[in-house]
N, C-alpha and C. Protein backbone atom coordinates (compact mmCIF):
# COMPACT_ATOMS: atom_id res chain seq x y z
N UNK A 1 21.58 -8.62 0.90
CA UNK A 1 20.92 -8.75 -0.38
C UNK A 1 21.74 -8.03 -1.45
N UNK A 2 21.22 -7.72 -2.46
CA UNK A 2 21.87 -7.46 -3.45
C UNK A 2 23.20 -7.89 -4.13
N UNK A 3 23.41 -9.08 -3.95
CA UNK A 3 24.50 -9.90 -3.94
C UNK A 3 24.67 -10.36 -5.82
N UNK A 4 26.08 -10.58 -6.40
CA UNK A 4 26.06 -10.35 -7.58
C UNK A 4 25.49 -11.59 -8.38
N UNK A 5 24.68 -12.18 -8.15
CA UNK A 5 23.77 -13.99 -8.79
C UNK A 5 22.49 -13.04 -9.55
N UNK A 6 21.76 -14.27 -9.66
CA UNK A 6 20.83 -13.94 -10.46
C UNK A 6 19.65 -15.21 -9.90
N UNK A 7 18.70 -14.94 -10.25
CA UNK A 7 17.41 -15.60 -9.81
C UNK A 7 16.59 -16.61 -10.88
N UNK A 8 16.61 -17.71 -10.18
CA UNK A 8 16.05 -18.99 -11.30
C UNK A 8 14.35 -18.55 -11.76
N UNK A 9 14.48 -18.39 -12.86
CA UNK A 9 13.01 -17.84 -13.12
C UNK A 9 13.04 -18.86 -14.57
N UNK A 10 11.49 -19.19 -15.07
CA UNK A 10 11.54 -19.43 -16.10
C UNK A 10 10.93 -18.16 -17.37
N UNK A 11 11.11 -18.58 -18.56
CA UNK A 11 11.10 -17.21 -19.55
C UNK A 11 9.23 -17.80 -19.62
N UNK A 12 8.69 -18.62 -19.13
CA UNK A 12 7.52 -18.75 -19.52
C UNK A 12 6.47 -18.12 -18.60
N UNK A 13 7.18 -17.71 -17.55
CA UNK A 13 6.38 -17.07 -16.47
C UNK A 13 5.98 -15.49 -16.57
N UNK A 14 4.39 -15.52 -16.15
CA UNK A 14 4.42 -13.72 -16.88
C UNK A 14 5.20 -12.59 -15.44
N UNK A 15 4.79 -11.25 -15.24
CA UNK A 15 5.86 -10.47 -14.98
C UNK A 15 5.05 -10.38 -13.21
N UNK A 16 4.36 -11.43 -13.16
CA UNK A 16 3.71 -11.20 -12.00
C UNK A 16 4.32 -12.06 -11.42
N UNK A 17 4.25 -13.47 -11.95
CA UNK A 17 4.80 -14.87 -11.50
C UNK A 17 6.07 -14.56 -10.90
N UNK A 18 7.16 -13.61 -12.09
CA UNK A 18 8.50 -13.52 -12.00
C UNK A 18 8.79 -12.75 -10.59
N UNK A 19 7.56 -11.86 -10.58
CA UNK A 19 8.01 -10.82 -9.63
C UNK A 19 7.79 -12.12 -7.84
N UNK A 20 6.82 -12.74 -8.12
CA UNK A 20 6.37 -13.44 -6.66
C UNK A 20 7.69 -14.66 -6.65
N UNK A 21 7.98 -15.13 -7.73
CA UNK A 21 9.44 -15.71 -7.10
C UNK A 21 10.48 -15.15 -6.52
N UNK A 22 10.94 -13.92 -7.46
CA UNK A 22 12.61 -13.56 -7.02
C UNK A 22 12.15 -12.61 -4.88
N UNK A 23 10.77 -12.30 -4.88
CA UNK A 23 9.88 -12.05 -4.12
C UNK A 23 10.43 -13.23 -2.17
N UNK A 24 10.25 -14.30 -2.94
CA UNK A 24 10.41 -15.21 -2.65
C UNK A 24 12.09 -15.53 -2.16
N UNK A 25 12.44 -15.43 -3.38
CA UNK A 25 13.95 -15.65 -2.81
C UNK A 25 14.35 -14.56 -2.43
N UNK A 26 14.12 -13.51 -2.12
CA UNK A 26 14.30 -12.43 -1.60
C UNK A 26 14.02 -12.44 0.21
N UNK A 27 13.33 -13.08 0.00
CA UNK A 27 12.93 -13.29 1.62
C UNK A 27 13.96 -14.33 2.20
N UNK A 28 14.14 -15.29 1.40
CA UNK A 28 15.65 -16.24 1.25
C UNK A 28 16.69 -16.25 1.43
N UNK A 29 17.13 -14.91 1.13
CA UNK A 29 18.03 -13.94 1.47
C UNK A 29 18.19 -13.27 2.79
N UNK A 30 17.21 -12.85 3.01
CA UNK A 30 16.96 -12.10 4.45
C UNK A 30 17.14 -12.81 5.14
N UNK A 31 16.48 -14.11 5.07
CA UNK A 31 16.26 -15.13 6.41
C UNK A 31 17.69 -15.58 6.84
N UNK A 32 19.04 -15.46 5.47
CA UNK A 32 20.23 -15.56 5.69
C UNK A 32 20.98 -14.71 6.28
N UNK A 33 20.81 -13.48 5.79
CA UNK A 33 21.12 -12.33 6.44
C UNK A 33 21.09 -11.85 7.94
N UNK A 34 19.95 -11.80 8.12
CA UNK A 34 19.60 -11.57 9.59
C UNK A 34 18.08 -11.92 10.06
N UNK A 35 17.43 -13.19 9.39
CA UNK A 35 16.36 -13.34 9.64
C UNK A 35 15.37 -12.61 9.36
N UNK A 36 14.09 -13.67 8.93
CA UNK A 36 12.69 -12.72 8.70
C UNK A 36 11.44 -13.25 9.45
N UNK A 37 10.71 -12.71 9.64
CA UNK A 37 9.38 -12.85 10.19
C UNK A 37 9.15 -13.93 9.91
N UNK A 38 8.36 -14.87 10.47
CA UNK A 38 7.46 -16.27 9.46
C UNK A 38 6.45 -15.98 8.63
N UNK A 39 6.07 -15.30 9.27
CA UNK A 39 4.60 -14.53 8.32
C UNK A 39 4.79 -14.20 6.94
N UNK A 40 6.16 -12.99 7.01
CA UNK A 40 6.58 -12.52 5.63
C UNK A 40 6.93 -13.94 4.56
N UNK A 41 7.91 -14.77 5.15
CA UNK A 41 8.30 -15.85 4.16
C UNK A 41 7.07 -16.25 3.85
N UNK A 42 6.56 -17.35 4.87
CA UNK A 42 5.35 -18.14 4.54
C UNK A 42 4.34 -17.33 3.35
N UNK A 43 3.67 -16.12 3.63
CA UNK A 43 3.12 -15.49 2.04
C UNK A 43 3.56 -15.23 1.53
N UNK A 44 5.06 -15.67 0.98
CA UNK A 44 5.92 -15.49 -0.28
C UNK A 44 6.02 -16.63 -0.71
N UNK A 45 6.22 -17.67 0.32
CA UNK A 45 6.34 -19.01 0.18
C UNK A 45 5.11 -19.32 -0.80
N UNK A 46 3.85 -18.81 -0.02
CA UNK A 46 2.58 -19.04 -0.87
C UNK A 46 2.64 -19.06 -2.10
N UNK A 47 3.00 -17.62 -2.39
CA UNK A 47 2.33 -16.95 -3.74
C UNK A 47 3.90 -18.13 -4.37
N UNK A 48 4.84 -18.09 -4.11
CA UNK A 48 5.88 -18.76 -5.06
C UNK A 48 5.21 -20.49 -4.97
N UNK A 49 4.53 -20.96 -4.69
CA UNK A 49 4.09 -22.45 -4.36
C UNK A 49 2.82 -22.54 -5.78
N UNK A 50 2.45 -20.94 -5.69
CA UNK A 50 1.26 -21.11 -6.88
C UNK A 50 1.73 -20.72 -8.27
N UNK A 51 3.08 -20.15 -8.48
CA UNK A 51 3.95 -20.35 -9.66
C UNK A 51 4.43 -21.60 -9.44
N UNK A 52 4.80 -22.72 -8.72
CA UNK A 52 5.88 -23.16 -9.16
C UNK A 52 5.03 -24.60 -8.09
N UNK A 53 3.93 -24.97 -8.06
CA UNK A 53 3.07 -26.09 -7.49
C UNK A 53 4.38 -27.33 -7.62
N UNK A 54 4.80 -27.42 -8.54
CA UNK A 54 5.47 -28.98 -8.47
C UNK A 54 6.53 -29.10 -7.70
N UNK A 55 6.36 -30.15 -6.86
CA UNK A 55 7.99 -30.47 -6.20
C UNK A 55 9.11 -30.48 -6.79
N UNK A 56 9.34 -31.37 -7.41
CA UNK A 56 10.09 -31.63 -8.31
C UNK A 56 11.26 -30.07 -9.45
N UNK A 57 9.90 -29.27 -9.63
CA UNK A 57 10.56 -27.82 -10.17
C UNK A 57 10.98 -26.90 -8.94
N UNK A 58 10.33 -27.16 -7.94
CA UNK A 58 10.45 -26.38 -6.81
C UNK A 58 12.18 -26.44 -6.14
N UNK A 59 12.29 -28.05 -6.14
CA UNK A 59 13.44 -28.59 -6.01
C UNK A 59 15.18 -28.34 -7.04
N UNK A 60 14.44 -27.89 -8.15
CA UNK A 60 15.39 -27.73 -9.00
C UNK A 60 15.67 -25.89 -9.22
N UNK A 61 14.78 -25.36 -8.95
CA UNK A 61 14.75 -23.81 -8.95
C UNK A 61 15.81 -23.76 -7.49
N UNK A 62 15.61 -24.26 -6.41
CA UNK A 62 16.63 -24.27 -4.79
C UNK A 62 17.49 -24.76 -5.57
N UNK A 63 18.06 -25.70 -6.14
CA UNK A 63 19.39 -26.25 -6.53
C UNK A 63 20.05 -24.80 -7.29
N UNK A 64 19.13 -24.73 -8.27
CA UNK A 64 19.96 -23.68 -8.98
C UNK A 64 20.31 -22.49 -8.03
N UNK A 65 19.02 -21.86 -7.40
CA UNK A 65 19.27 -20.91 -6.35
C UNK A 65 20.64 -20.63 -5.43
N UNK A 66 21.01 -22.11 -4.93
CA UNK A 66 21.83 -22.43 -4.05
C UNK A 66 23.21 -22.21 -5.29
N UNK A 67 23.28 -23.14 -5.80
CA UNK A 67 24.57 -23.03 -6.99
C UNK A 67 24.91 -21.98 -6.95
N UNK A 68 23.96 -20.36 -7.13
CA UNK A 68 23.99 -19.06 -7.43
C UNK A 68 24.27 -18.34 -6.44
N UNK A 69 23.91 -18.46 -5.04
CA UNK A 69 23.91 -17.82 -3.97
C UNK A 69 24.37 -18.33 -3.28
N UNK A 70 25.05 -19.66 -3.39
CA UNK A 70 25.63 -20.66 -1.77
C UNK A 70 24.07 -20.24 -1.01
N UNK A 71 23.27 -20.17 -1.00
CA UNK A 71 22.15 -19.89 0.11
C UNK A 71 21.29 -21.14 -0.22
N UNK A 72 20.97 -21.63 0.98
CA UNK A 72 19.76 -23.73 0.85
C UNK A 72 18.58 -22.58 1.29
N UNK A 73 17.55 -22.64 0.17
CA UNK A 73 16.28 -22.10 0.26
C UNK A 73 15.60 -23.07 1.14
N UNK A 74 15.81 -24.95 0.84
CA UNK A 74 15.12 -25.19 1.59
C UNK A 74 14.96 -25.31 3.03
N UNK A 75 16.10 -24.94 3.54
CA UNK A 75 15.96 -24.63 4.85
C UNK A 75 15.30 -24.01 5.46
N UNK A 76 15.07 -22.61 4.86
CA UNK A 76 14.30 -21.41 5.54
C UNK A 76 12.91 -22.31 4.99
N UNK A 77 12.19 -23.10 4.32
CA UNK A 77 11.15 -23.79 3.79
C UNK A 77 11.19 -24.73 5.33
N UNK A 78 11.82 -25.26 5.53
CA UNK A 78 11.80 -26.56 6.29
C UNK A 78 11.64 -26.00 7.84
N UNK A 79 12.70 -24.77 8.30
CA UNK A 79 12.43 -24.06 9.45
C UNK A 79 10.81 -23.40 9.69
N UNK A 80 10.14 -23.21 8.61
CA UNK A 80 9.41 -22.14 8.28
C UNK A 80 8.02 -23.63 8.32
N UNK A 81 7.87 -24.35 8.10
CA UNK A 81 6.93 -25.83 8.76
C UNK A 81 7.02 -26.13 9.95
N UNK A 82 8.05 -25.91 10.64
CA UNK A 82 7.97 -26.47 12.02
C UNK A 82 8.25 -25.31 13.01
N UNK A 83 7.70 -24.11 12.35
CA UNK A 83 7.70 -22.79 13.75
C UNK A 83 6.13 -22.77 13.80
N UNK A 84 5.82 -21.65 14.64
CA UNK A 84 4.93 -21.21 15.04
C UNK A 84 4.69 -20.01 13.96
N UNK A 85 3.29 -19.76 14.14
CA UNK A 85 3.26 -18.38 13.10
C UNK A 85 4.20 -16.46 13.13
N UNK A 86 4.43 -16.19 14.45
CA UNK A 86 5.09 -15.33 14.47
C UNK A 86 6.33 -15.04 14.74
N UNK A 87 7.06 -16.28 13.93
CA UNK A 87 8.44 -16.58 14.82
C UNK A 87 9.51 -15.80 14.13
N UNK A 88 10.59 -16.22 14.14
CA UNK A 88 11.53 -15.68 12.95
C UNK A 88 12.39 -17.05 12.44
N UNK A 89 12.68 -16.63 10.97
CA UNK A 89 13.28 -17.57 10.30
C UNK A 89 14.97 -16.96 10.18
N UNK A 90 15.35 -18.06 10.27
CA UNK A 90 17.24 -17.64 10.41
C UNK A 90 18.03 -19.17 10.04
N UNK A 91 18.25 -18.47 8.34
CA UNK A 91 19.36 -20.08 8.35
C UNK A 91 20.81 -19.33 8.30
């Protein structure tokens, strides 16, 4: 983590929203790193699903993400549907 990018946020989101995305890709990170819990992603996944409900933006926030980090968010998304609840995520 702490890698020198920056995090797709919009300026319209208040400081809660902002915090449950980069939250989010933070776990995104990890799961690249050395893997995270399912549990942890999935309720980050949550709370970032209730900022950011639309596919479509969801899709374009990972593009940018990825552009920024070489890291595919939706993977750890896609691994993270077809585990079990206490598994670990590792892209």
């Amino acid at each position: 983590m702490s890698e020198e990018y920056s995090y797709p946020i919009d300026v319209d989101w208040t400081t809660e929203e902002v915090i449950d995305v980069v939250q989010f890709f933070e776990a995104v990170e990890a799961a690249s790193d050395n893997g995270i819990g399912s549990r942890i992603i999935k309720e980050r996944y949550n709370r970032f699903k209730n900022v950011v409900p639309s596919k479509a933006e969801e899709k374009t926030l990972f593009r940018e993400f990825k552009q920024s980090s070489g890291i595919e968010a939706y993977q750890a998304v896609k691994q993270l549907k077809d585990m079990e609840e206490n598994g670990m995520v590792k892209i």
